[in-house]
N, C-alpha and C. Protein backbone atom coordinates (compact mmCIF):
# COMPACT_ATOMS: atom_id res chain seq x y z
N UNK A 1 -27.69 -5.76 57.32
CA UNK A 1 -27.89 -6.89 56.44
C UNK A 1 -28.52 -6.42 55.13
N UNK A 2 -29.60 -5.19 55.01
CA UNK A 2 -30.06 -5.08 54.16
C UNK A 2 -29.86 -3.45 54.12
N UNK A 3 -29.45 -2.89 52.95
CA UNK A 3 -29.55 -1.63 52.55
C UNK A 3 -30.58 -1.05 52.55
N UNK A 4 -30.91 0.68 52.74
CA UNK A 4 -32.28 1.32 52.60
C UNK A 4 -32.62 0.56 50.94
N UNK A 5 -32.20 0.77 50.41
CA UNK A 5 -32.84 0.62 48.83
C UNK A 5 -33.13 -0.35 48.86
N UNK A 6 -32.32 -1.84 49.14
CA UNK A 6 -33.25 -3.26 49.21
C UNK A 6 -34.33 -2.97 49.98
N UNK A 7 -34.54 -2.60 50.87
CA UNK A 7 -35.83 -2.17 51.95
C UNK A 7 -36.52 -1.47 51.69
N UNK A 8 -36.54 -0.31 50.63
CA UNK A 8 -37.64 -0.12 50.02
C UNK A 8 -38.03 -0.90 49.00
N UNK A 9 -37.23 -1.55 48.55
CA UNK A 9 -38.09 -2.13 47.21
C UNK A 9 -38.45 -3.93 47.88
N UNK A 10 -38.32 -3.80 48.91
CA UNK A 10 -39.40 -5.27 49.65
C UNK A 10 -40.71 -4.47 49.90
N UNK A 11 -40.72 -3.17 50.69
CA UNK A 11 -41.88 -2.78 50.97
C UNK A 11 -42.74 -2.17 50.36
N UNK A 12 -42.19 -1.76 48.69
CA UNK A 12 -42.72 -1.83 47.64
C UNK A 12 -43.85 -2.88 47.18
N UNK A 13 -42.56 -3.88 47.40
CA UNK A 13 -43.39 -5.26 46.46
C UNK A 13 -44.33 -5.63 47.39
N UNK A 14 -44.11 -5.03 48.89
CA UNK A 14 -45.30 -5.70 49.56
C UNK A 14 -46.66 -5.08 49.32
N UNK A 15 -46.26 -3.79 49.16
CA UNK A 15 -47.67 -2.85 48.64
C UNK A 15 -48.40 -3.05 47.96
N UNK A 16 -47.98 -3.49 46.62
CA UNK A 16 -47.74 -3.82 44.92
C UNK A 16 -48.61 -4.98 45.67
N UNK A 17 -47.85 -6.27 46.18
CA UNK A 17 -48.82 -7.40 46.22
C UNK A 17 -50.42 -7.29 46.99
N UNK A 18 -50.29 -6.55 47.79
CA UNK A 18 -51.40 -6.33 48.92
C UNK A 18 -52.54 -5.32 47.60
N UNK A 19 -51.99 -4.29 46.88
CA UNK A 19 -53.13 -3.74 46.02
C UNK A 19 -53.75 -4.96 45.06
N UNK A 20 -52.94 -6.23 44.57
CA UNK A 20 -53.31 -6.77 43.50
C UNK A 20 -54.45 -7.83 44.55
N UNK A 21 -53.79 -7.81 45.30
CA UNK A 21 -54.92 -9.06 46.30
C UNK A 21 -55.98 -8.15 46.58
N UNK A 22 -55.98 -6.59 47.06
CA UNK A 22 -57.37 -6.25 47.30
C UNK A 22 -58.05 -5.96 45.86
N UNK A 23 -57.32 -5.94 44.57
CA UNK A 23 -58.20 -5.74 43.47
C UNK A 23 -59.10 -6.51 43.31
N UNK A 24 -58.87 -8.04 43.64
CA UNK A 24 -59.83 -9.29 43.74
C UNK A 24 -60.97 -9.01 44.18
N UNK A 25 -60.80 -8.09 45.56
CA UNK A 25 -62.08 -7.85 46.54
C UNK A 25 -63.38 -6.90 45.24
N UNK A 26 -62.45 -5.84 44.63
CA UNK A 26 -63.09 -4.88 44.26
C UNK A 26 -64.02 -6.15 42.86
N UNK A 27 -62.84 -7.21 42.11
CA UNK A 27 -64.07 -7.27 41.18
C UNK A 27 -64.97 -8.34 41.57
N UNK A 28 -65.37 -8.66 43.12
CA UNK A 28 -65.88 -9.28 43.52
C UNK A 28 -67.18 -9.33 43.39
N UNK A 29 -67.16 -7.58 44.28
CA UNK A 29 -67.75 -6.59 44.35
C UNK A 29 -68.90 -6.32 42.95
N UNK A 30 -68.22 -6.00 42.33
CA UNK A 30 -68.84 -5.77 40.62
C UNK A 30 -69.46 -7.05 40.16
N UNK A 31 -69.00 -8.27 40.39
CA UNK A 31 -69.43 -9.58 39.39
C UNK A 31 -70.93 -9.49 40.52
N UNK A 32 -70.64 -9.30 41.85
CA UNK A 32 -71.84 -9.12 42.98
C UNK A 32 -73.33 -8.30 42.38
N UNK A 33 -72.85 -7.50 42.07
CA UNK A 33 -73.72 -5.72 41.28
C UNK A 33 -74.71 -6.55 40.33
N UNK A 34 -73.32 -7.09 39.42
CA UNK A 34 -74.12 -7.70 38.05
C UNK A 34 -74.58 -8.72 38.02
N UNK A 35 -74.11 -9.98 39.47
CA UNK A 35 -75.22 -10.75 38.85
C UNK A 35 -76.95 -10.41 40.22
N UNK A 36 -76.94 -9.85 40.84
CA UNK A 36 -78.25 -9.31 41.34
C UNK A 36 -79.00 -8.15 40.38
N UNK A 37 -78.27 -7.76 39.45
CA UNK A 37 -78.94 -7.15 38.25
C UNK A 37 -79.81 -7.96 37.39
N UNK A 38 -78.83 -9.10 36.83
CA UNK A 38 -79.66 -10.16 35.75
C UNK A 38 -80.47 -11.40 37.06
N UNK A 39 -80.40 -11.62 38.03
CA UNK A 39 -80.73 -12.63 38.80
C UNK A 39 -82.16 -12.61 38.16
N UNK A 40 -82.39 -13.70 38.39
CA UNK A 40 -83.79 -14.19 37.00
C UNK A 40 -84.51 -13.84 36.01
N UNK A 41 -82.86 -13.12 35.12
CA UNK A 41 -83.27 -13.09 33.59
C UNK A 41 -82.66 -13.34 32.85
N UNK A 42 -81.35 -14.17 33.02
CA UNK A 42 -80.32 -14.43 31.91
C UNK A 42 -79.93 -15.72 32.90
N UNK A 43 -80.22 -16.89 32.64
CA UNK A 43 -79.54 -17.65 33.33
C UNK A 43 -78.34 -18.27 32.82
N UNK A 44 -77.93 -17.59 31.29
CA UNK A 44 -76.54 -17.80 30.65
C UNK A 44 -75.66 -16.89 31.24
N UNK A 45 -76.14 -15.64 31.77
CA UNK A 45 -75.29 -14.88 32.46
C UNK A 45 -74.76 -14.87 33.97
N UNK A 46 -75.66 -15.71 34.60
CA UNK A 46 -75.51 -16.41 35.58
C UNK A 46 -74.92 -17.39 35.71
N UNK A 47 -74.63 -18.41 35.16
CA UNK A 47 -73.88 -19.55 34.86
C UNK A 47 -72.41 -18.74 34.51
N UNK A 48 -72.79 -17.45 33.58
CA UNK A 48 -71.13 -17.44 33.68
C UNK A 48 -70.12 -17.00 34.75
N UNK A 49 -71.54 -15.90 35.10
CA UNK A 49 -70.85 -15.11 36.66
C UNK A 49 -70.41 -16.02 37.60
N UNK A 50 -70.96 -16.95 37.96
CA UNK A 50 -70.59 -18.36 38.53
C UNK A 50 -69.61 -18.70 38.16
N UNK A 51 -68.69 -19.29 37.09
CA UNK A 51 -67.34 -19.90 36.98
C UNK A 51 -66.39 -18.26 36.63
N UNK A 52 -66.74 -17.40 36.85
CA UNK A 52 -66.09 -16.12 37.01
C UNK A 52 -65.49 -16.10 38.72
N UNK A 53 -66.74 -15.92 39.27
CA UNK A 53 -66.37 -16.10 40.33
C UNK A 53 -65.54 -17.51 41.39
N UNK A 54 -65.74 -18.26 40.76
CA UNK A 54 -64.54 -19.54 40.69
C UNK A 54 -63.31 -18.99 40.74
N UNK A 55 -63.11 -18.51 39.46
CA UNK A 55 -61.76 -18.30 38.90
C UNK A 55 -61.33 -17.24 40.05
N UNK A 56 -62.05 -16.40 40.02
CA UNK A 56 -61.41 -15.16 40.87
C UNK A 56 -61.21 -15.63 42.50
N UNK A 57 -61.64 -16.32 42.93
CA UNK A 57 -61.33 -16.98 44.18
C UNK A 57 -60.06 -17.57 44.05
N UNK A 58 -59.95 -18.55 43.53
CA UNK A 58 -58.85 -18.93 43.14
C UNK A 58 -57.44 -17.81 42.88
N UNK A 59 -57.74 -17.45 42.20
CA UNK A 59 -56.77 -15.69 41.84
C UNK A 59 -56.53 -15.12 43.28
N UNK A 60 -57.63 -15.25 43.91
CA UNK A 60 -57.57 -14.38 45.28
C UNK A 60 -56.51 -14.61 46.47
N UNK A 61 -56.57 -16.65 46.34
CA UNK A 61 -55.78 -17.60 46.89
C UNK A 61 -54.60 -16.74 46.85
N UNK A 62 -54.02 -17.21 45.02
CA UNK A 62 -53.43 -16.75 45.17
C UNK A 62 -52.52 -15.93 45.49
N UNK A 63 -52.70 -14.41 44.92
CA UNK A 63 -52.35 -13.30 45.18
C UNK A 63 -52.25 -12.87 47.25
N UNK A 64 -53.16 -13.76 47.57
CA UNK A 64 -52.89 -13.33 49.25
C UNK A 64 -51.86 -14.05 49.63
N UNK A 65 -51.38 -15.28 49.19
CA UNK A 65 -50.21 -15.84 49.39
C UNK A 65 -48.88 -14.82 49.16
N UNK A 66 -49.35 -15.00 47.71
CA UNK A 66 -48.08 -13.38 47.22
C UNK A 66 -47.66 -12.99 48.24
N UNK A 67 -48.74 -11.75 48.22
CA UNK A 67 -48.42 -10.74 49.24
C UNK A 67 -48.13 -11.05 50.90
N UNK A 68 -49.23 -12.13 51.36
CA UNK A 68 -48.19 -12.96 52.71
C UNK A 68 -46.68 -13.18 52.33
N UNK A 69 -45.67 -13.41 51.53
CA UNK A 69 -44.85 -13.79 51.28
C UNK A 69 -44.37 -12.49 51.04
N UNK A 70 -44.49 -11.45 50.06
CA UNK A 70 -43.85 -10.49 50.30
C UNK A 70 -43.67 -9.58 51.55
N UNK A 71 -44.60 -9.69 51.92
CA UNK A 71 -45.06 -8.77 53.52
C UNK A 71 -43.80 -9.31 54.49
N UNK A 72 -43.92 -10.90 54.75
CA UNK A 72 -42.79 -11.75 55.09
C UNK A 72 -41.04 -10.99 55.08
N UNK A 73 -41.21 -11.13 54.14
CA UNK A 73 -39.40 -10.78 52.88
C UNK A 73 -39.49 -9.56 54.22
N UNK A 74 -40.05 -8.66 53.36
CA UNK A 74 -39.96 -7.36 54.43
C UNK A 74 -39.64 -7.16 55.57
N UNK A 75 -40.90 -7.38 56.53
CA UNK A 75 -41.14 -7.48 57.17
C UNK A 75 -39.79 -8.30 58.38
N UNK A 76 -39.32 -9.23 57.87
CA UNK A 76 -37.81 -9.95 57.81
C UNK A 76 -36.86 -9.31 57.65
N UNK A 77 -36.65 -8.52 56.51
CA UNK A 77 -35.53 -7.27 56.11
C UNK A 77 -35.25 -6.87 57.09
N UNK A 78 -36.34 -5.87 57.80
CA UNK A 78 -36.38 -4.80 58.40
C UNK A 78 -35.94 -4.96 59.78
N UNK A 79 -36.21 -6.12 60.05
CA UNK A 79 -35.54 -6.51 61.50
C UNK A 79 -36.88 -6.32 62.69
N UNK A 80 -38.19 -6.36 61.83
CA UNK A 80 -39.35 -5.82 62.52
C UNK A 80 -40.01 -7.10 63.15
N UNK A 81 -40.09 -7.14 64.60
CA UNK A 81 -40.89 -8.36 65.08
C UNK A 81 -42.28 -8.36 64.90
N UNK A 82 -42.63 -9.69 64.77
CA UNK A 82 -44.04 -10.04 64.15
C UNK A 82 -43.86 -11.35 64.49
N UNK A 83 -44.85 -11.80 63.98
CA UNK A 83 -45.96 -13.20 64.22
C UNK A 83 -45.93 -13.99 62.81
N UNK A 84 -45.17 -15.02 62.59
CA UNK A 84 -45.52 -15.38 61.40
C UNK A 84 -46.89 -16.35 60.85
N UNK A 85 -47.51 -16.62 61.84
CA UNK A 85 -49.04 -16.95 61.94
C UNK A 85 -50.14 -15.72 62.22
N UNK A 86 -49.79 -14.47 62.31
CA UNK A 86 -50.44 -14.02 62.76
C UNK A 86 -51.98 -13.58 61.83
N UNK A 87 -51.64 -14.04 60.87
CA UNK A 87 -53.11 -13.77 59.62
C UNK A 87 -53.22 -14.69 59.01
N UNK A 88 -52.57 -15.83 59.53
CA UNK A 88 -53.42 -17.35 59.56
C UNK A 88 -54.24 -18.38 60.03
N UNK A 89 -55.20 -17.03 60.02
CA UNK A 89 -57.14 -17.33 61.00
C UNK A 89 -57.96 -18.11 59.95
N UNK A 90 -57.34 -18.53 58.75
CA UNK A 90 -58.10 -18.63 57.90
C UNK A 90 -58.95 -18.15 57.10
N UNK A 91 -58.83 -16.89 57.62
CA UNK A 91 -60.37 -15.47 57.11
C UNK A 91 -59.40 -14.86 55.82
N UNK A 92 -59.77 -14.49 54.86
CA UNK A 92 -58.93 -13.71 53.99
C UNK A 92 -58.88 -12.48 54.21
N UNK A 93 -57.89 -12.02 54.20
CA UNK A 93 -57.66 -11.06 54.22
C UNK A 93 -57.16 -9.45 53.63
């Protein structure tokens, strides 16, 4: 049904999506660093790290959907059995 070359380039995009969803984690990480750096001395910088971290949750949503969906495609291609609930514990992942 699916050629090697379509099948690599699903398990590409699944890669591709899964790095952009864990990049979220990493600037999580960092907005984390910086605001226990300024924590009660800039409360303008705090307020912003706050709707930063909004946004990036949101982003995070997203992008794990992505990559659930590409992982999917694939994962489908390949003729590989799986669980299509199976990382829908609610926990991000």
């Amino acid at each position: 049904m699916f050629d090697d070359r379509e099948l690599s380039d699903l398990e590409r995009r699944a890669t591709d999506t899964f790095n952009d969803h864990m990049d979220g984690f990493t600037a999580s990480g960092v907005l984390h660093d910086v605001f226990i750096d300024i924590l009660g001395q800039d409360a303008y910088g705090i307020e912003a790290i706050q709707y930063v971290q909004t946004l990036l949750r949101s982003h995070r949503e997203k992008t794990r959907m992505e990559w659930q969906d590409a992982q999917d495609q694939w994962l489908f291609a390949s003729g590989a059995a799986y669980d299509f609930d199976l990382d829908d514990d609610g926990t991000d992942h």
